[in-house]
N, C-alpha and C. Protein backbone atom coordinates (compact mmCIF):
# COMPACT_ATOMS: atom_id res chain seq x y z
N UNK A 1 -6.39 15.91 10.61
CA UNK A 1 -6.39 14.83 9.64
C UNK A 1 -5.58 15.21 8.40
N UNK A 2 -5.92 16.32 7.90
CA UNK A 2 -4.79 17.08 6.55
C UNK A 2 -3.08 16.66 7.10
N UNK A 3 -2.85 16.68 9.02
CA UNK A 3 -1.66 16.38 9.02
C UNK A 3 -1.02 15.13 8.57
N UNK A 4 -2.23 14.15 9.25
CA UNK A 4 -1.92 12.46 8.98
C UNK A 4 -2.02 12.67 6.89
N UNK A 5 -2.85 12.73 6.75
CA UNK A 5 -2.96 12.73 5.18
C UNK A 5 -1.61 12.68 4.42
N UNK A 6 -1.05 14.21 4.76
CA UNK A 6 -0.17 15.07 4.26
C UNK A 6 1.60 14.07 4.72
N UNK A 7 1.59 13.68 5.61
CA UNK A 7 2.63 12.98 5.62
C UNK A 7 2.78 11.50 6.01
N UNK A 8 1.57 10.59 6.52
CA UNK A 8 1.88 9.18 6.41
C UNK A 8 0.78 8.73 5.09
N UNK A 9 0.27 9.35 4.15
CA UNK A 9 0.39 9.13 2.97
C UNK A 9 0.86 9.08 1.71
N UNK A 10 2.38 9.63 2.08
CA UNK A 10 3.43 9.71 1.22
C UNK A 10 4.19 8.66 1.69
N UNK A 11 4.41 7.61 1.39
CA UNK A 11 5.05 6.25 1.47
C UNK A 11 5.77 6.07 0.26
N UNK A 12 6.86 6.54 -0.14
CA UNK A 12 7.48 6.26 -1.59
C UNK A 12 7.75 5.36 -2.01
N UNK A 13 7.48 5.19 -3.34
CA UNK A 13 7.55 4.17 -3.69
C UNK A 13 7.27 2.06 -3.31
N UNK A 14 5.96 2.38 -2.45
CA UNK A 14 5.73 1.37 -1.66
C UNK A 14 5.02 0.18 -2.65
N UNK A 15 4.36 0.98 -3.97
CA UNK A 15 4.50 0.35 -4.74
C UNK A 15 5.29 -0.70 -5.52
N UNK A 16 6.33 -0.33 -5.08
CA UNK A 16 7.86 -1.40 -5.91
C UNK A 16 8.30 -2.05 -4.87
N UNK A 17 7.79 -2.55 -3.59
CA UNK A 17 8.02 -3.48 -2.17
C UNK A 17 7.63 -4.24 -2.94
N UNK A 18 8.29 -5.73 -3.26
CA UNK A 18 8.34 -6.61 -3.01
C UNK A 18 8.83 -8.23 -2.32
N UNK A 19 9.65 -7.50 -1.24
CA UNK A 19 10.78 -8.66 -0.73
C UNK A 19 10.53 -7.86 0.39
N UNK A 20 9.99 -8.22 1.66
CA UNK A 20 10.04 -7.95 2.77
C UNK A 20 9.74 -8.93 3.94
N UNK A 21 9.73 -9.21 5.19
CA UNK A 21 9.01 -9.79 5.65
C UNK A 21 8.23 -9.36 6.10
N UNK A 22 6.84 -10.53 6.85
CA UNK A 22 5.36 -10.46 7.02
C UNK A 22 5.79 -8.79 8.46
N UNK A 23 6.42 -9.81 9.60
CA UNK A 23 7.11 -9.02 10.59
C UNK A 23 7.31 -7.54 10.46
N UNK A 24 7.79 -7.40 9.00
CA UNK A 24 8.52 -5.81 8.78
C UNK A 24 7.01 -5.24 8.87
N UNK A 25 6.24 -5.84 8.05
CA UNK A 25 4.81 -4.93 7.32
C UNK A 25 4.27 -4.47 8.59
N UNK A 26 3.95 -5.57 9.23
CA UNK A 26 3.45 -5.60 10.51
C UNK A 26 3.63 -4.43 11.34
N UNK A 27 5.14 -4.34 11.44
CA UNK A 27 5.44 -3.17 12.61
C UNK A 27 5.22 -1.59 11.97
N UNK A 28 5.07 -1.65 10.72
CA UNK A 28 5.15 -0.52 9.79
C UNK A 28 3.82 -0.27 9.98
N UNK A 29 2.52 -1.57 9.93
CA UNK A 29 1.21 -1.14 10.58
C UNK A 29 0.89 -0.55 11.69
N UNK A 30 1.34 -1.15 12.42
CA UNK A 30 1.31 -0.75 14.38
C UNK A 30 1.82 0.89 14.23
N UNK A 31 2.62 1.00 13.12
CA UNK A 31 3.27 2.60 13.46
C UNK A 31 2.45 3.51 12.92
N UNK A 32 2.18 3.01 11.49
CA UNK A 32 1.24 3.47 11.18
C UNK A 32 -0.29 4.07 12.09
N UNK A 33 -0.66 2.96 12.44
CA UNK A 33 -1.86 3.37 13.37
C UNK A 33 -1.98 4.22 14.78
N UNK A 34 -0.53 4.06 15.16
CA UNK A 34 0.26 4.35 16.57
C UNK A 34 -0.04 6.06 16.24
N UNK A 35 0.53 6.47 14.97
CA UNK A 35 0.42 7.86 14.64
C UNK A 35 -1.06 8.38 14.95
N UNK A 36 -1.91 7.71 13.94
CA UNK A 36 -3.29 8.30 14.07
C UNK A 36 -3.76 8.78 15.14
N UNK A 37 -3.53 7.56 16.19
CA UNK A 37 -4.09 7.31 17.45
C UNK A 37 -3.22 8.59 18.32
N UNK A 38 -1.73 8.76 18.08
CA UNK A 38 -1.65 9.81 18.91
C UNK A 38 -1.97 10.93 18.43
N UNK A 39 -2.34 11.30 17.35
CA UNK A 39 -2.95 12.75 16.36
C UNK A 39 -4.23 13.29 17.47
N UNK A 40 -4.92 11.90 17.12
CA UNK A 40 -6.42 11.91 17.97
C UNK A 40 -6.52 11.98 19.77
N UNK A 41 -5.27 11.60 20.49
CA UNK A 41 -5.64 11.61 21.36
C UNK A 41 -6.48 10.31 22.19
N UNK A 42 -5.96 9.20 21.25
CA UNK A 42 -6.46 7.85 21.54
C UNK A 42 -6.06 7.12 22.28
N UNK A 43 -6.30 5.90 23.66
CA UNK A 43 -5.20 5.18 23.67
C UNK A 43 -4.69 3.93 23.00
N UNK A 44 -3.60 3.69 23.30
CA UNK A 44 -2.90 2.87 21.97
C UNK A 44 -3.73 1.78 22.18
N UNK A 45 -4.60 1.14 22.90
CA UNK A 45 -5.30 -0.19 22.76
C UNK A 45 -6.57 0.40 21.95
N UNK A 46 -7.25 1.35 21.68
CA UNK A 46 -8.43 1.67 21.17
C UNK A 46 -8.54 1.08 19.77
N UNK A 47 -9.52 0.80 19.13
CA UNK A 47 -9.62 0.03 17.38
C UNK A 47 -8.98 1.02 16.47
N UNK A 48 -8.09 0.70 16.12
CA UNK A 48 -7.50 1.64 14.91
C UNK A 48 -8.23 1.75 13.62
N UNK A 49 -9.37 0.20 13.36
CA UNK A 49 -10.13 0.49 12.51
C UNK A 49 -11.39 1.70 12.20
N UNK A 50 -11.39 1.59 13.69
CA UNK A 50 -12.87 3.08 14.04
C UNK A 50 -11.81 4.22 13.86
N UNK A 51 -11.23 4.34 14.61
CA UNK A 51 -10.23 5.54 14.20
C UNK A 51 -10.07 5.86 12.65
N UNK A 52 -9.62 5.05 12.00
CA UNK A 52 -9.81 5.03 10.86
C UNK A 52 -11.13 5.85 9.76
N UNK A 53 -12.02 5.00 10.38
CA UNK A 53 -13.31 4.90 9.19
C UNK A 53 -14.07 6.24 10.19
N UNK A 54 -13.85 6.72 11.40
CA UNK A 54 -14.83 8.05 11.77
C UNK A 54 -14.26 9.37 11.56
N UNK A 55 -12.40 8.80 11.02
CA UNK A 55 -11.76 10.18 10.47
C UNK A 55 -11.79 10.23 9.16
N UNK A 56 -12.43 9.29 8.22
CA UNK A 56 -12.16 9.71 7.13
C UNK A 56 -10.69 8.89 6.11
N UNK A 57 -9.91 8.80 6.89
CA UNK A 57 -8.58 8.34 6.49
C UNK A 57 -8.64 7.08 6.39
N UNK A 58 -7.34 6.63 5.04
CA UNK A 58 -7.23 5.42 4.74
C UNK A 58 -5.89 4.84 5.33
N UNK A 59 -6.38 3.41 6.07
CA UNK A 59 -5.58 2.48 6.40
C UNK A 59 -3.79 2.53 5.69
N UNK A 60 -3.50 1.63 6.64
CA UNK A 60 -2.05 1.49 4.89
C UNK A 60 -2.07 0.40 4.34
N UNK A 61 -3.07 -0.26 4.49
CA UNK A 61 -3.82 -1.56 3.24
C UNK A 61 -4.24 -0.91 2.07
N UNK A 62 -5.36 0.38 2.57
CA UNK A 62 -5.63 0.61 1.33
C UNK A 62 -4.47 1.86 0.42
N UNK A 63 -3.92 2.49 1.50
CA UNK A 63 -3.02 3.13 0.37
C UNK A 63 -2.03 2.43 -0.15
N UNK A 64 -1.26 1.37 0.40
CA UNK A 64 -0.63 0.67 -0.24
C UNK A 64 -1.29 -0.29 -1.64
N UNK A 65 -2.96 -0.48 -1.33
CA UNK A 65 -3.34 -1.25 -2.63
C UNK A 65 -3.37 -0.16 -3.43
N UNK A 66 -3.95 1.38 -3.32
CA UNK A 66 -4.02 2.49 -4.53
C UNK A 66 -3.03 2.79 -4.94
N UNK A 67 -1.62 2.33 -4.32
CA UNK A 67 -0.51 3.36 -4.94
C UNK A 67 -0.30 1.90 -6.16
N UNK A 68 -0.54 0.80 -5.35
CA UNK A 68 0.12 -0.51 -6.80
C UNK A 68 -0.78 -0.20 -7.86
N UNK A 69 -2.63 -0.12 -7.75
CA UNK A 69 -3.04 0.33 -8.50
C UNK A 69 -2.29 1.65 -9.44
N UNK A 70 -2.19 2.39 -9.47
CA UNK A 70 -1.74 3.56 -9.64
C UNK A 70 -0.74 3.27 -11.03
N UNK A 71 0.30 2.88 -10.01
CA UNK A 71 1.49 2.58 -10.61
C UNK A 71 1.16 1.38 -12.06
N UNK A 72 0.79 0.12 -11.71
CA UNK A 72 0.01 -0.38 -12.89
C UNK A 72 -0.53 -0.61 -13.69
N UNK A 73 -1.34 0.67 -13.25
CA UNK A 73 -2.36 1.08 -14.51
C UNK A 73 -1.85 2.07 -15.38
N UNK A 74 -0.61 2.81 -14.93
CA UNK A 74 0.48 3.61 -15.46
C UNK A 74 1.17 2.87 -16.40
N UNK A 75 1.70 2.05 -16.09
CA UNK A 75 2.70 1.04 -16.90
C UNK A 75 1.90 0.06 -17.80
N UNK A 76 0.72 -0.08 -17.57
CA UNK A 76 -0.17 -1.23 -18.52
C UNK A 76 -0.21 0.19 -19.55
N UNK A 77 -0.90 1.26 -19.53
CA UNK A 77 -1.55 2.28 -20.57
C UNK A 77 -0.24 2.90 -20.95
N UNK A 78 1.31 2.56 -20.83
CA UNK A 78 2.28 3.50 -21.22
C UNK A 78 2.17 3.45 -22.46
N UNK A 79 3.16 3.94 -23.32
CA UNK A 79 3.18 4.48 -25.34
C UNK A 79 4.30 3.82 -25.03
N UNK A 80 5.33 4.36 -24.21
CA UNK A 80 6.85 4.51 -24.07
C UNK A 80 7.72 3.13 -24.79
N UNK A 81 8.38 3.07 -25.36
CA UNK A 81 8.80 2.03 -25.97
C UNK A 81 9.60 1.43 -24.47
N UNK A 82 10.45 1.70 -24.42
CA UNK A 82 10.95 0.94 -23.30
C UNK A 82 10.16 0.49 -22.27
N UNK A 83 9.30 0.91 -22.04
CA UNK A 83 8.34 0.56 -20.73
C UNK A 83 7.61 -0.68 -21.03
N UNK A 84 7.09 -0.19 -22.37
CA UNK A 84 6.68 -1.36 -23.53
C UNK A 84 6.92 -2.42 -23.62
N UNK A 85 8.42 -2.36 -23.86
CA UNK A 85 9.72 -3.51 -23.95
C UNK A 85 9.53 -4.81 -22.55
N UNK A 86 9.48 -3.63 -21.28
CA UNK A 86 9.98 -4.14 -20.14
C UNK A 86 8.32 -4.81 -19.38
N UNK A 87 7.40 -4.35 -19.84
CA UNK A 87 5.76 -5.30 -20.06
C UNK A 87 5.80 -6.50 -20.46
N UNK A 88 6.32 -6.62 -21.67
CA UNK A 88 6.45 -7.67 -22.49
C UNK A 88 7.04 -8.90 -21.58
N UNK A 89 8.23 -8.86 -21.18
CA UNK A 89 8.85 -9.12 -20.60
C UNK A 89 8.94 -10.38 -19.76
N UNK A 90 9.25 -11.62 -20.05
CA UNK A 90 8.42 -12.58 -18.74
C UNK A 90 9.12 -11.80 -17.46
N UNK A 91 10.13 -11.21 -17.33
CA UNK A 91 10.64 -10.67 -15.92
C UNK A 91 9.64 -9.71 -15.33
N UNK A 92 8.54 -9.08 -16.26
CA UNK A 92 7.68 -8.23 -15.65
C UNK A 92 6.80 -9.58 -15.45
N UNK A 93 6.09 -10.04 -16.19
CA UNK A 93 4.46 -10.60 -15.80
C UNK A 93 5.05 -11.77 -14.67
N UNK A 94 6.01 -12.69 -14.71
CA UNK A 94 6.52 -13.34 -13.56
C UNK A 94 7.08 -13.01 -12.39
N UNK A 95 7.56 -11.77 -12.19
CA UNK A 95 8.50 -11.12 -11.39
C UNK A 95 7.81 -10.86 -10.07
N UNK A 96 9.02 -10.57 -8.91
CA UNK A 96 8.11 -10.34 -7.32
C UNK A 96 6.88 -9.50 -7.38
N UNK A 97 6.98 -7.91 -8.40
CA UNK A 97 6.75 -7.16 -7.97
C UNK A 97 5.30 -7.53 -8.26
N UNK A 98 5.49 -7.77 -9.89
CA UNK A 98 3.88 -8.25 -10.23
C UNK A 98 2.68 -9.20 -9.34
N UNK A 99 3.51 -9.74 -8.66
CA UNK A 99 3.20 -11.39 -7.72
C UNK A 99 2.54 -10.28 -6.70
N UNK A 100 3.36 -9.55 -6.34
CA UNK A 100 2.87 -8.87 -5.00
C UNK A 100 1.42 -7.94 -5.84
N UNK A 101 2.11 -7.10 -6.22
CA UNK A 101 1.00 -6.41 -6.92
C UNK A 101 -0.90 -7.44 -7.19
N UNK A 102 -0.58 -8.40 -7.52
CA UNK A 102 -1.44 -9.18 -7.84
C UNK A 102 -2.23 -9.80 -6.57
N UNK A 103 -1.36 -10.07 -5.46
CA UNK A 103 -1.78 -10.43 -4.13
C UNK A 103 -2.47 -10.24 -3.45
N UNK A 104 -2.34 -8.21 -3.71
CA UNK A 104 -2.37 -7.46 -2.64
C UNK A 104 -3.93 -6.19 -3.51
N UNK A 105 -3.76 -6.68 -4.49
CA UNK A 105 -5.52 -6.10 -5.52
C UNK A 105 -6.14 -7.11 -5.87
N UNK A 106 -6.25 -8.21 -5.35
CA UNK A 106 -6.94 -9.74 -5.34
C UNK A 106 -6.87 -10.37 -4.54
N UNK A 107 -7.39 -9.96 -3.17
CA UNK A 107 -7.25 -10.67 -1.56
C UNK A 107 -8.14 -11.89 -2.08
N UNK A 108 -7.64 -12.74 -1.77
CA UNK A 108 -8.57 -13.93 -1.64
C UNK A 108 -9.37 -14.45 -0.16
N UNK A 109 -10.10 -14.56 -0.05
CA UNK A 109 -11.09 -15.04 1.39
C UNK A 109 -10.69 -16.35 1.52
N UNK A 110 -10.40 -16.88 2.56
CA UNK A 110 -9.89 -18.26 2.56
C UNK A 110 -10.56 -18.74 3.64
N UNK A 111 -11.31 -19.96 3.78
CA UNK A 111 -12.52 -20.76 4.83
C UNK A 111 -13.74 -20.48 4.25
């Protein structure tokens, strides 16, 4: 598990995705899980969610929601004048990234 950890939890900068399609995410999931499952010795039809939650390891829902967290709560608490500047900003509070950011740490339940 330190292996999966150690390298499909480094996703750079996945935080600043905002223009992709549904399709792309999708297959980036399947690969995602595809890994686990062959770490473990699973076959590829088995629940990737149990896999998941009996190893301990997080999905790439949730590391993708901790890294936007992360990053946001970085840039809301900055000093930095420019960072400052670029907050202010309607291009920040309107912009993809925020939209996504906002999307994706505020799932809405729908039915």
């Amino acid at each position: 598990m330190e292996l999966f950890r150690s390298h499909c939890y480094s996703i750079y900068c996945n935080s600043l995705w905002s223009r992709y399609k549904v399709a792309t995410l999708n297959r980036l999931k399947v690969c995602h899980n595809d890994i686990l499952k062959r770490l473990l010795g699973l076959p590829r039809w088995s629940s990737s969610s149990l896999a998941f939650a009996r190893n301990g390891v997080n999905n790439l829902d949730v590391i993708r929601r901790h890294s936007m967290f992360s990053l946001g709560s970085r840039v809301e608490l900055s000093t930095n004048s420019i960072i400052t500047s670029v907050r202010q900003s309607a291009a920040y509070v309107w912009g993809p990234i925020q939209q996504r950011w906002l999307g994706l740490l505020f799932v809405q339940n729908v039915g």
